[in-house]
PDB file of N, CA and C in Angstrom:
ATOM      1  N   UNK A   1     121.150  83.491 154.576  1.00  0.00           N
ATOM      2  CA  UNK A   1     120.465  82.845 155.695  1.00  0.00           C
ATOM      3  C   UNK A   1     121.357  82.970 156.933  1.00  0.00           C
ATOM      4  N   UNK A   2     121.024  83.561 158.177  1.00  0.00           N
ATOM      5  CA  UNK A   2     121.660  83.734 159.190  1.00  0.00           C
ATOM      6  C   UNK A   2     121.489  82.287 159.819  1.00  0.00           C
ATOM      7  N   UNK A   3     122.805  81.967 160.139  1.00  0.00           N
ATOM      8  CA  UNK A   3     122.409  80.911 161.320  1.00  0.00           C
ATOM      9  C   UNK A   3     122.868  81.858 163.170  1.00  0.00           C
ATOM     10  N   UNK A   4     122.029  80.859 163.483  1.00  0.00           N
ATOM     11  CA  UNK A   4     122.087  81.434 165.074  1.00  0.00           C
ATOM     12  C   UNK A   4     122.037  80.138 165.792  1.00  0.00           C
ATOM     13  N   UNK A   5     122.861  79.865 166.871  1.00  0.00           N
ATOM     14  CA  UNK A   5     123.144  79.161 168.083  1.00  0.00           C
ATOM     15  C   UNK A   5     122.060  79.495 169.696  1.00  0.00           C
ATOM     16  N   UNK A   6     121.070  78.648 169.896  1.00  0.00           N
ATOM     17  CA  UNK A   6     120.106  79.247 170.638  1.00  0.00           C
ATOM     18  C   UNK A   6     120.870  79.022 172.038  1.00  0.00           C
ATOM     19  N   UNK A   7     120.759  79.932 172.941  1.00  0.00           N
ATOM     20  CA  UNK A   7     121.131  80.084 174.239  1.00  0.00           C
ATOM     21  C   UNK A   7     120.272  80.544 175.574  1.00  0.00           C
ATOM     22  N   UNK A   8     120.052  79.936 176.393  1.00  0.00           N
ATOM     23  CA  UNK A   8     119.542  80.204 177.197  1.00  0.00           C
ATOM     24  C   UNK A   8     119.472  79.350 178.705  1.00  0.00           C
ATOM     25  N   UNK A   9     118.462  79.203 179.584  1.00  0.00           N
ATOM     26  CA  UNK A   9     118.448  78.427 180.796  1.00  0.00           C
ATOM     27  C   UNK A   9     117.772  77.209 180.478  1.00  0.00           C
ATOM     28  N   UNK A  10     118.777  76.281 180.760  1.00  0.00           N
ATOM     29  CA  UNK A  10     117.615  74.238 180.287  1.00  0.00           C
ATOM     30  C   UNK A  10     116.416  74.283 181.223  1.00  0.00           C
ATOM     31  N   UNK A  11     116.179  75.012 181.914  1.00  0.00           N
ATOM     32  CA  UNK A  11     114.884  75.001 182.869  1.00  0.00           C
ATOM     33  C   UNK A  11     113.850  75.494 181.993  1.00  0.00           C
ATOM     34  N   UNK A  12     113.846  75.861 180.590  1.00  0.00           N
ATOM     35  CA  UNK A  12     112.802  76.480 179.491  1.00  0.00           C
ATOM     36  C   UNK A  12     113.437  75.678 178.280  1.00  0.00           C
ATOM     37  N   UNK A  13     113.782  74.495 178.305  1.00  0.00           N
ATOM     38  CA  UNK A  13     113.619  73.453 177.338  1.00  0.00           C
ATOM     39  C   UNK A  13     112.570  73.464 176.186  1.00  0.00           C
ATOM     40  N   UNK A  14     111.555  72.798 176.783  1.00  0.00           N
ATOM     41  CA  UNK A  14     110.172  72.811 175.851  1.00  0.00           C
ATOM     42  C   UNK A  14     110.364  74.130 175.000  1.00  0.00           C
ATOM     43  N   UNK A  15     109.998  75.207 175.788  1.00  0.00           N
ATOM     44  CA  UNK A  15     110.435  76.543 175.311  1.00  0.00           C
ATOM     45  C   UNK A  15     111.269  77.035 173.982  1.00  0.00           C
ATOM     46  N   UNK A  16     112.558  76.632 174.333  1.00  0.00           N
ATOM     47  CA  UNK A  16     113.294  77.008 173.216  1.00  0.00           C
ATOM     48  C   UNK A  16     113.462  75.734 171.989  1.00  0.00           C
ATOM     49  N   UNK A  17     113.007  75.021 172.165  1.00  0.00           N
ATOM     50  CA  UNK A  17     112.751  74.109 171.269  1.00  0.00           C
ATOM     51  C   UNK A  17     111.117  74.003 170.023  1.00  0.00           C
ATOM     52  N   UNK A  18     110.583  74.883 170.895  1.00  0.00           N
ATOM     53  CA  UNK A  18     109.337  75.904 170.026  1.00  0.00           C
ATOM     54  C   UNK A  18     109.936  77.072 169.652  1.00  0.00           C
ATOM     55  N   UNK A  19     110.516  77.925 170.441  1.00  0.00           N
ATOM     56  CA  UNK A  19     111.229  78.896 169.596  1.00  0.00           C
ATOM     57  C   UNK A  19     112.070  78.510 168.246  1.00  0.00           C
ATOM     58  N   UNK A  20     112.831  77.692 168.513  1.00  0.00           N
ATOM     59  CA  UNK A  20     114.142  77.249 167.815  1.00  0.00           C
ATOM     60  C   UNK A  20     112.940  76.907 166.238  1.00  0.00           C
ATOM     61  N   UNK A  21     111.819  75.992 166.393  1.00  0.00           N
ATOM     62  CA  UNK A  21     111.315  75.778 165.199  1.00  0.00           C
ATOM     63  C   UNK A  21     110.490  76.969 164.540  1.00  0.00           C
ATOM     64  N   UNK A  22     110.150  78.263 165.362  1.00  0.00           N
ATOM     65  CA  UNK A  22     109.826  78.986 164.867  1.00  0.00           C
ATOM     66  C   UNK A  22     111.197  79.840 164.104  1.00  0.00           C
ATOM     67  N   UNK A  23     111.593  79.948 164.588  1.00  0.00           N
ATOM     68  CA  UNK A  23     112.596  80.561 164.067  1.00  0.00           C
ATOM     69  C   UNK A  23     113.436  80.075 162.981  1.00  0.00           C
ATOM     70  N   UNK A  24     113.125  79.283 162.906  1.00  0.00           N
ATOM     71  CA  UNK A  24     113.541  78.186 161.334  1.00  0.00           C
ATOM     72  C   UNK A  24     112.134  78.891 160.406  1.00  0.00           C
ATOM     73  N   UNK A  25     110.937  78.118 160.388  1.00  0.00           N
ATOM     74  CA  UNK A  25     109.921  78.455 159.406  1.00  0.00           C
ATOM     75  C   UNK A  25     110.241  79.894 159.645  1.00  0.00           C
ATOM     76  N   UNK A  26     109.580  80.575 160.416  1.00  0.00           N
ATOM     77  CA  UNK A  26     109.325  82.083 160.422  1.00  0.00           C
ATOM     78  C   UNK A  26     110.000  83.325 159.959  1.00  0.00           C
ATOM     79  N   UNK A  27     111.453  83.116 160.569  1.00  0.00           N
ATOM     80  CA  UNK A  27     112.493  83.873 160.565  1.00  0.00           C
ATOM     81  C   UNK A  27     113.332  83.677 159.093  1.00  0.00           C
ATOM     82  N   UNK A  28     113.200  81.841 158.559  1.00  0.00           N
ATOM     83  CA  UNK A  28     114.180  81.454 158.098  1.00  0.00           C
ATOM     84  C   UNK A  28     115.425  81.753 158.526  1.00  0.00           C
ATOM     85  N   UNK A  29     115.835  81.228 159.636  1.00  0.00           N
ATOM     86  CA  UNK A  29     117.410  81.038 160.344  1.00  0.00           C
ATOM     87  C   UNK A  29     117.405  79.520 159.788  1.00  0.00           C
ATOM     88  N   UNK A  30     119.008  79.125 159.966  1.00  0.00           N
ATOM     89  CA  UNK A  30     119.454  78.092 160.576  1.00  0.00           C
ATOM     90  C   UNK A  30     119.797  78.006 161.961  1.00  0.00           C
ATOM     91  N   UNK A  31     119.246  77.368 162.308  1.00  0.00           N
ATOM     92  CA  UNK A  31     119.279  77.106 164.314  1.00  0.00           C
ATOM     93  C   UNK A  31     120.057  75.831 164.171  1.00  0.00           C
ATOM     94  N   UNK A  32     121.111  76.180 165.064  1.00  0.00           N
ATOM     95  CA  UNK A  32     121.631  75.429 166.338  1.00  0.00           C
ATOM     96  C   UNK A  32     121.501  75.538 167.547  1.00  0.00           C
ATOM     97  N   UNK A  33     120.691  73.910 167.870  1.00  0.00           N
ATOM     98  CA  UNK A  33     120.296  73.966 169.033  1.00  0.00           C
ATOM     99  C   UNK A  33     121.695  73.997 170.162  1.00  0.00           C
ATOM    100  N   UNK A  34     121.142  73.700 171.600  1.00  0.00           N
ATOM    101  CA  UNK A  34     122.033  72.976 172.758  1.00  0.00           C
ATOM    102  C   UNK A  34     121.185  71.871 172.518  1.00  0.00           C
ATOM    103  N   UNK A  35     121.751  70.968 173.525  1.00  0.00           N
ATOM    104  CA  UNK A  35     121.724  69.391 173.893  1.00  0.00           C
ATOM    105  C   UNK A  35     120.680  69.848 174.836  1.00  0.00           C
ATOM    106  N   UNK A  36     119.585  68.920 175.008  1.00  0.00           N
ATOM    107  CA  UNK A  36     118.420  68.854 176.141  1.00  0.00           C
ATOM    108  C   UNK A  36     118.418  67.504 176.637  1.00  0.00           C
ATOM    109  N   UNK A  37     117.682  67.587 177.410  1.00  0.00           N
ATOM    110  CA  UNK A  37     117.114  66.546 178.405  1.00  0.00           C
ATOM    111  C   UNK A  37     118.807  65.778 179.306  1.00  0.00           C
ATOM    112  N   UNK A  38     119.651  66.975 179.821  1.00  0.00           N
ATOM    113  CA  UNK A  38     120.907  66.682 180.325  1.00  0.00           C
ATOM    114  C   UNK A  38     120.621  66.252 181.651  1.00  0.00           C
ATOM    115  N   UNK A  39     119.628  65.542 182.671  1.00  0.00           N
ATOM    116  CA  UNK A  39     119.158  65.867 183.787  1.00  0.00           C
ATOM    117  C   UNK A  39     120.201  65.394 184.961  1.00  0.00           C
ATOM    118  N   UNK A  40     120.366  63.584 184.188  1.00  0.00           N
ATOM    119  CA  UNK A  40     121.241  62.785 185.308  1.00  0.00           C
ATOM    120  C   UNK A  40     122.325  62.360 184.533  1.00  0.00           C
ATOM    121  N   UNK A  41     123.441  63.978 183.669  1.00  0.00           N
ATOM    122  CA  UNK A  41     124.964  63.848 183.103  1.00  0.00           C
ATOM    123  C   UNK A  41     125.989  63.480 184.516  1.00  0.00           C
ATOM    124  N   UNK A  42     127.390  63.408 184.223  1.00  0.00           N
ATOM    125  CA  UNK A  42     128.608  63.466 184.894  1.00  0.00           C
ATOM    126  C   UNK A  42     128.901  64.711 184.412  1.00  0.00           C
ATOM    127  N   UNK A  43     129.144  65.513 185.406  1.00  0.00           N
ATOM    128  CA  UNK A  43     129.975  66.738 185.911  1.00  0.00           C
ATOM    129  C   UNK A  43     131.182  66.726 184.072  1.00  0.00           C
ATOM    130  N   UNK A  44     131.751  65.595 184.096  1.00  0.00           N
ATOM    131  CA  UNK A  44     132.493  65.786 182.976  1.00  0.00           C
ATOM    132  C   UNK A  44     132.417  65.909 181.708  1.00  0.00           C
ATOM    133  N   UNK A  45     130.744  64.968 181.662  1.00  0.00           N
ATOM    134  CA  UNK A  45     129.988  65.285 180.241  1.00  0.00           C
ATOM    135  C   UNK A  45     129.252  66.818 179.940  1.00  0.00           C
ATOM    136  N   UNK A  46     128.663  66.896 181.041  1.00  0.00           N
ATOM    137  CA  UNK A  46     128.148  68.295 181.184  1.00  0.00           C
ATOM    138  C   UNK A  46     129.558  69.715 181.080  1.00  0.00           C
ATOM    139  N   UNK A  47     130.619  69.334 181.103  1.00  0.00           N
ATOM    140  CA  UNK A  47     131.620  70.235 180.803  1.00  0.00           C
ATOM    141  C   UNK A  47     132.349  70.470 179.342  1.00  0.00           C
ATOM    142  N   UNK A  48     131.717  68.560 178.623  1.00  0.00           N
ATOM    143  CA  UNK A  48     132.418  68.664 177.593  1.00  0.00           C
ATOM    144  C   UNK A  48     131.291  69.325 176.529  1.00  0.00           C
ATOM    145  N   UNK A  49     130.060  68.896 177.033  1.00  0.00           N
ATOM    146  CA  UNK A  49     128.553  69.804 176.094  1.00  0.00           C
ATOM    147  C   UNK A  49     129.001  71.130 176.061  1.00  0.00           C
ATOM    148  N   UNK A  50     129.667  72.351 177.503  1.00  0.00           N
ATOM    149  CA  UNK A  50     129.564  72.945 177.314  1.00  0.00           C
ATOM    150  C   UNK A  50     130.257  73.659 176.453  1.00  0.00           C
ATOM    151  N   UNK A  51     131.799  73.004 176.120  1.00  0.00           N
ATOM    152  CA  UNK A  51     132.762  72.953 175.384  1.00  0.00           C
ATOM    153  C   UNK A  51     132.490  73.132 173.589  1.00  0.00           C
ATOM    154  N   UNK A  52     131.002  72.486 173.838  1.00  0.00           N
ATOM    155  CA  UNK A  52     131.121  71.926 172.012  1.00  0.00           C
ATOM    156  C   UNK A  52     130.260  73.284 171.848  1.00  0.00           C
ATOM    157  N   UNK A  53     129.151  73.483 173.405  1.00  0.00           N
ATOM    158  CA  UNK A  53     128.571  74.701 173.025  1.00  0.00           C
ATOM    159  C   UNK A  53     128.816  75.745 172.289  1.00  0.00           C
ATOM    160  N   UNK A  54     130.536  76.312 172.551  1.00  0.00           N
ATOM    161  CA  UNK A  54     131.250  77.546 172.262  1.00  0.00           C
ATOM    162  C   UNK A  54     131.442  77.058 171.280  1.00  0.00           C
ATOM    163  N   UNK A  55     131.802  76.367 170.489  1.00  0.00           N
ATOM    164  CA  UNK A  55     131.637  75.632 169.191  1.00  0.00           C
ATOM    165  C   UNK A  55     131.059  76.304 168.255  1.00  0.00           C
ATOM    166  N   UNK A  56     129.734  75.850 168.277  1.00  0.00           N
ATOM    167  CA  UNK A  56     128.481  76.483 168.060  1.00  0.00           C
ATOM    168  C   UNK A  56     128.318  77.519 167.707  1.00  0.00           C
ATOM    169  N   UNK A  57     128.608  78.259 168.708  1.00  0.00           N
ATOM    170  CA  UNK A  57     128.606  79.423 168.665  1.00  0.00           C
ATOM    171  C   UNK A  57     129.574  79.817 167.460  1.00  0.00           C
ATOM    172  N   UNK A  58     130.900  79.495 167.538  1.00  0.00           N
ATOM    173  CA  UNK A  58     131.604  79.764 166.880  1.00  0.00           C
ATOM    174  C   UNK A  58     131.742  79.655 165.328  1.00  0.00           C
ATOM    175  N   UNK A  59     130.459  78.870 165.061  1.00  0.00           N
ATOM    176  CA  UNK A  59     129.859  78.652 163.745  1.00  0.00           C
ATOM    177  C   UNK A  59     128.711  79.541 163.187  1.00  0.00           C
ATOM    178  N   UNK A  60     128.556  80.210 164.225  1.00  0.00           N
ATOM    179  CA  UNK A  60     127.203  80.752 164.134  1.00  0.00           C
ATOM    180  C   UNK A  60     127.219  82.551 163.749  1.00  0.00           C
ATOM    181  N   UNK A  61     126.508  83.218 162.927  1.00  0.00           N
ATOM    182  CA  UNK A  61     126.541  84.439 162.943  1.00  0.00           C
ATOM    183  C   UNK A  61     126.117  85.201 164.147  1.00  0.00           C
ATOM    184  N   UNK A  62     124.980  84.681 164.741  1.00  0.00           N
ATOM    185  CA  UNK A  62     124.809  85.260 165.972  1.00  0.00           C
ATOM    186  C   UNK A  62     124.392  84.281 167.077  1.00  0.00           C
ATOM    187  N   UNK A  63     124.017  84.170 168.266  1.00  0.00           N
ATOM    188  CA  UNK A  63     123.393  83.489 169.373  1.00  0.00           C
ATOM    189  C   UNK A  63     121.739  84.350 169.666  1.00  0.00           C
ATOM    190  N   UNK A  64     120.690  83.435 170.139  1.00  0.00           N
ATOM    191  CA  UNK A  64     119.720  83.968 170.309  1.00  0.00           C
ATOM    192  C   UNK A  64     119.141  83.387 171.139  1.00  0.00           C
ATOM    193  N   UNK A  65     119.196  84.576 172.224  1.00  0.00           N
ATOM    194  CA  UNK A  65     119.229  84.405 173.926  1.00  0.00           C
ATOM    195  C   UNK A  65     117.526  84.462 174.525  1.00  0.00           C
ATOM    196  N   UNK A  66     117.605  83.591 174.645  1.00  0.00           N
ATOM    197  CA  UNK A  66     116.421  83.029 175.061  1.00  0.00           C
ATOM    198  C   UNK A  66     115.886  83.373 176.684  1.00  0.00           C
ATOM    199  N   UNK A  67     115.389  84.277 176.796  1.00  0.00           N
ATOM    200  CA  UNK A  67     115.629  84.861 178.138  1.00  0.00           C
ATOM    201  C   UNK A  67     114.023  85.159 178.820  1.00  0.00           C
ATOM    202  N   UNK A  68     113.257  84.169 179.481  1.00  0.00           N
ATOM    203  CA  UNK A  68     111.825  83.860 179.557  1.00  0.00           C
ATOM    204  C   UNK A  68     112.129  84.702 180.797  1.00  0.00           C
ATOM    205  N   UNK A  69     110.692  85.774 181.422  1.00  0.00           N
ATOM    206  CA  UNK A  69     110.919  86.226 182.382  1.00  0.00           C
ATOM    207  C   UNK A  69     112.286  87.042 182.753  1.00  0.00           C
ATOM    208  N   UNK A  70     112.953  87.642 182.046  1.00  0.00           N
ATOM    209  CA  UNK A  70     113.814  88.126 182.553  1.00  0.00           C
ATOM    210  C   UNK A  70     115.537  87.252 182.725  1.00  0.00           C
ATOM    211  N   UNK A  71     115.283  86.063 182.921  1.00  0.00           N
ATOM    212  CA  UNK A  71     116.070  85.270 183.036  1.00  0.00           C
ATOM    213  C   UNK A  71     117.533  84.751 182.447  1.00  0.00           C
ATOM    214  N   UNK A  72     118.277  85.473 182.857  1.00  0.00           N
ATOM    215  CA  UNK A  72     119.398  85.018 182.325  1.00  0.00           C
ATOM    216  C   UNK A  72     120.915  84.701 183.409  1.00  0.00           C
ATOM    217  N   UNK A  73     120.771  83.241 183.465  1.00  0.00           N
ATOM    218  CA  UNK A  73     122.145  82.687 184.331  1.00  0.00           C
ATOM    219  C   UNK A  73     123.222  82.917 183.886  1.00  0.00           C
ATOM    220  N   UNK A  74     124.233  82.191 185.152  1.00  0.00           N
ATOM    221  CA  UNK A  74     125.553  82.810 184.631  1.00  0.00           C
ATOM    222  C   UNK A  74     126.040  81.836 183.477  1.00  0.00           C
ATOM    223  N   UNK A  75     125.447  80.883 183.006  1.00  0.00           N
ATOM    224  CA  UNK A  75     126.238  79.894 181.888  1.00  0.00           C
ATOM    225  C   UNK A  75     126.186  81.359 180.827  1.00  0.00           C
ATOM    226  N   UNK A  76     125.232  81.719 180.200  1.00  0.00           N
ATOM    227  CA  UNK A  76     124.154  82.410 179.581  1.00  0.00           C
ATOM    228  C   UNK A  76     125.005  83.757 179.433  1.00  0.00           C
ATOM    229  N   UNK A  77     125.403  83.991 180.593  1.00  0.00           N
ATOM    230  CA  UNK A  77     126.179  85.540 180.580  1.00  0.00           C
ATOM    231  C   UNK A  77     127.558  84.797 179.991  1.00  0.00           C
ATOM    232  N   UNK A  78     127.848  83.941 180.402  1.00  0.00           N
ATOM    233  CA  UNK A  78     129.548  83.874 179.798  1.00  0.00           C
ATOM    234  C   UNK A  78     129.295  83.648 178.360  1.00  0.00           C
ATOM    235  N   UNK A  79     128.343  83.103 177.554  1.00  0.00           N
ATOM    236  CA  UNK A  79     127.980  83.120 176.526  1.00  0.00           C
ATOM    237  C   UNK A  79     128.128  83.813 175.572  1.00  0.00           C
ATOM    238  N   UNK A  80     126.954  84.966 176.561  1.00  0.00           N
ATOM    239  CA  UNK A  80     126.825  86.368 175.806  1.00  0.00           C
ATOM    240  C   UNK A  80     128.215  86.710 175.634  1.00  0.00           C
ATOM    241  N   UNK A  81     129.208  86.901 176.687  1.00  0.00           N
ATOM    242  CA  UNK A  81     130.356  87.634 176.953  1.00  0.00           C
ATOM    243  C   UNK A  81     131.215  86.925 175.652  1.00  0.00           C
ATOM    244  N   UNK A  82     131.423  85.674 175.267  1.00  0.00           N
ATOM    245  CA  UNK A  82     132.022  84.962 174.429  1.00  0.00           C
ATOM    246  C   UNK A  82     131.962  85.152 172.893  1.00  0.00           C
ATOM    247  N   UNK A  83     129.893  85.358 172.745  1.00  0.00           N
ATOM    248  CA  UNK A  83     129.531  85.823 171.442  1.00  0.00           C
ATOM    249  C   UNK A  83     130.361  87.140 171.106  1.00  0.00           C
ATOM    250  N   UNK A  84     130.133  87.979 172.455  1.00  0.00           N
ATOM    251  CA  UNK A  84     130.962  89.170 171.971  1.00  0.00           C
ATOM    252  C   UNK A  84     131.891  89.416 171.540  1.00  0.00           C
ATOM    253  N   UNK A  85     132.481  88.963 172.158  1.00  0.00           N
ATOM    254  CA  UNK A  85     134.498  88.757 171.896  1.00  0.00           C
ATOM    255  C   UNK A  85     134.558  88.119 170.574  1.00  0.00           C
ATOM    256  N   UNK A  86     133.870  87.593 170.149  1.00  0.00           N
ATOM    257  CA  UNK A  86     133.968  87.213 168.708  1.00  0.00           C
ATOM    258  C   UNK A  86     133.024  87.816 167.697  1.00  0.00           C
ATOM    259  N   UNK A  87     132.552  89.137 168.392  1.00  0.00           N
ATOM    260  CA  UNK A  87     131.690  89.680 167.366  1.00  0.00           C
ATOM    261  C   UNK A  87     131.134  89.273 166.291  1.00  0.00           C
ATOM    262  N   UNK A  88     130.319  88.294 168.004  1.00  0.00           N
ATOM    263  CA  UNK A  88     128.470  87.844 167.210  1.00  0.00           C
ATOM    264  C   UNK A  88     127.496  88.447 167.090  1.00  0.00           C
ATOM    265  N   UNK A  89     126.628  89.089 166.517  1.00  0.00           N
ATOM    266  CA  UNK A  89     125.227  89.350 166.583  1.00  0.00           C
ATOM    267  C   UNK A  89     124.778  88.830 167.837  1.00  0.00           C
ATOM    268  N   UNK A  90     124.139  89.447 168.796  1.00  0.00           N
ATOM    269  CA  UNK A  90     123.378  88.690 170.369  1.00  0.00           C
ATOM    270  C   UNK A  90     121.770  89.235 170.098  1.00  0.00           C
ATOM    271  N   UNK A  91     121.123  88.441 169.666  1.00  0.00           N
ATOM    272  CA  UNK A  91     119.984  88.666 169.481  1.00  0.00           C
ATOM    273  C   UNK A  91     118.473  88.142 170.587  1.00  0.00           C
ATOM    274  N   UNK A  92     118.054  89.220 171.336  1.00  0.00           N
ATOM    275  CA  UNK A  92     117.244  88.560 172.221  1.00  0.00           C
ATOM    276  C   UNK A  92     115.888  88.289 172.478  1.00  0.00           C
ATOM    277  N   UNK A  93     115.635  87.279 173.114  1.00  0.00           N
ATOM    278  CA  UNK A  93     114.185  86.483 172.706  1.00  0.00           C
ATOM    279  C   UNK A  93     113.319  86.834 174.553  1.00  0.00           C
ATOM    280  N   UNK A  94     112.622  88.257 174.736  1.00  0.00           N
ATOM    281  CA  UNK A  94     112.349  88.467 176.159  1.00  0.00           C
ATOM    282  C   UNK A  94     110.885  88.513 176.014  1.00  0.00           C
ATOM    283  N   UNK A  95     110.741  87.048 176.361  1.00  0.00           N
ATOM    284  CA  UNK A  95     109.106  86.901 176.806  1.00  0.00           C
ATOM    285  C   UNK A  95     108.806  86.742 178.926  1.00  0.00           C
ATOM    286  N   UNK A  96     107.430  87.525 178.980  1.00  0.00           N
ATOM    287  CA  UNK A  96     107.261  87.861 180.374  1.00  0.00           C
ATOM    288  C   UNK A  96     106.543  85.822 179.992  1.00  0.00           C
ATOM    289  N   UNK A  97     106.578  84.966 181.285  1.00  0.00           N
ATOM    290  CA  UNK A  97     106.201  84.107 181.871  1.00  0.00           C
ATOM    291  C   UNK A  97     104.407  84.670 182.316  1.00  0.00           C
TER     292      UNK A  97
END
């Protein structure tokens, strides 16, 4: 069973949180999510989420980049760049909006 760490932009929340359960039944992954609904964090909490993020990752066989429209920020790229360096699987999820 692959697990994967889902990654992408919190502006497609809802989104990857339907992905994330498809990808459990469908795929049979284990998904790890991110943290949602971060709207009104401190600068310091929002640094330490991102912290546990790489975590995650770091548990994970691959990350699965959630990339609606084309979309991928710079949290998202350092991500990718991170999965790499630790030669993760980067597996991507490119739906047009």
């Amino acid at each position: 069973m692959k697990v994967v760490t889902v990654c992408g932009s919190l502006r497609f929340e809802k989104e990857m949180i339907q992905i994330a359960a498809e990808l459990e039944t469908k795929k049979n992954y284990c998904v790890i999510q991110c943290v949602y609904g971060l709207n009104n964090i401190t600068e310091e909490k929002k640094k330490r989420i991102g912290e546990i993020h790489y975590k995650k990752i770091d548990k994970s066989d691959a990350i699965y980049v959630v990339n609606i429209g084309g979309n991928i920020g710079e949290s998202t790229k350092k991500e990718i760049a991170y999965a790499k360096a630790h030669e993760k699987e980067i597996i991507y999820h490119e739906s047009i909006i």
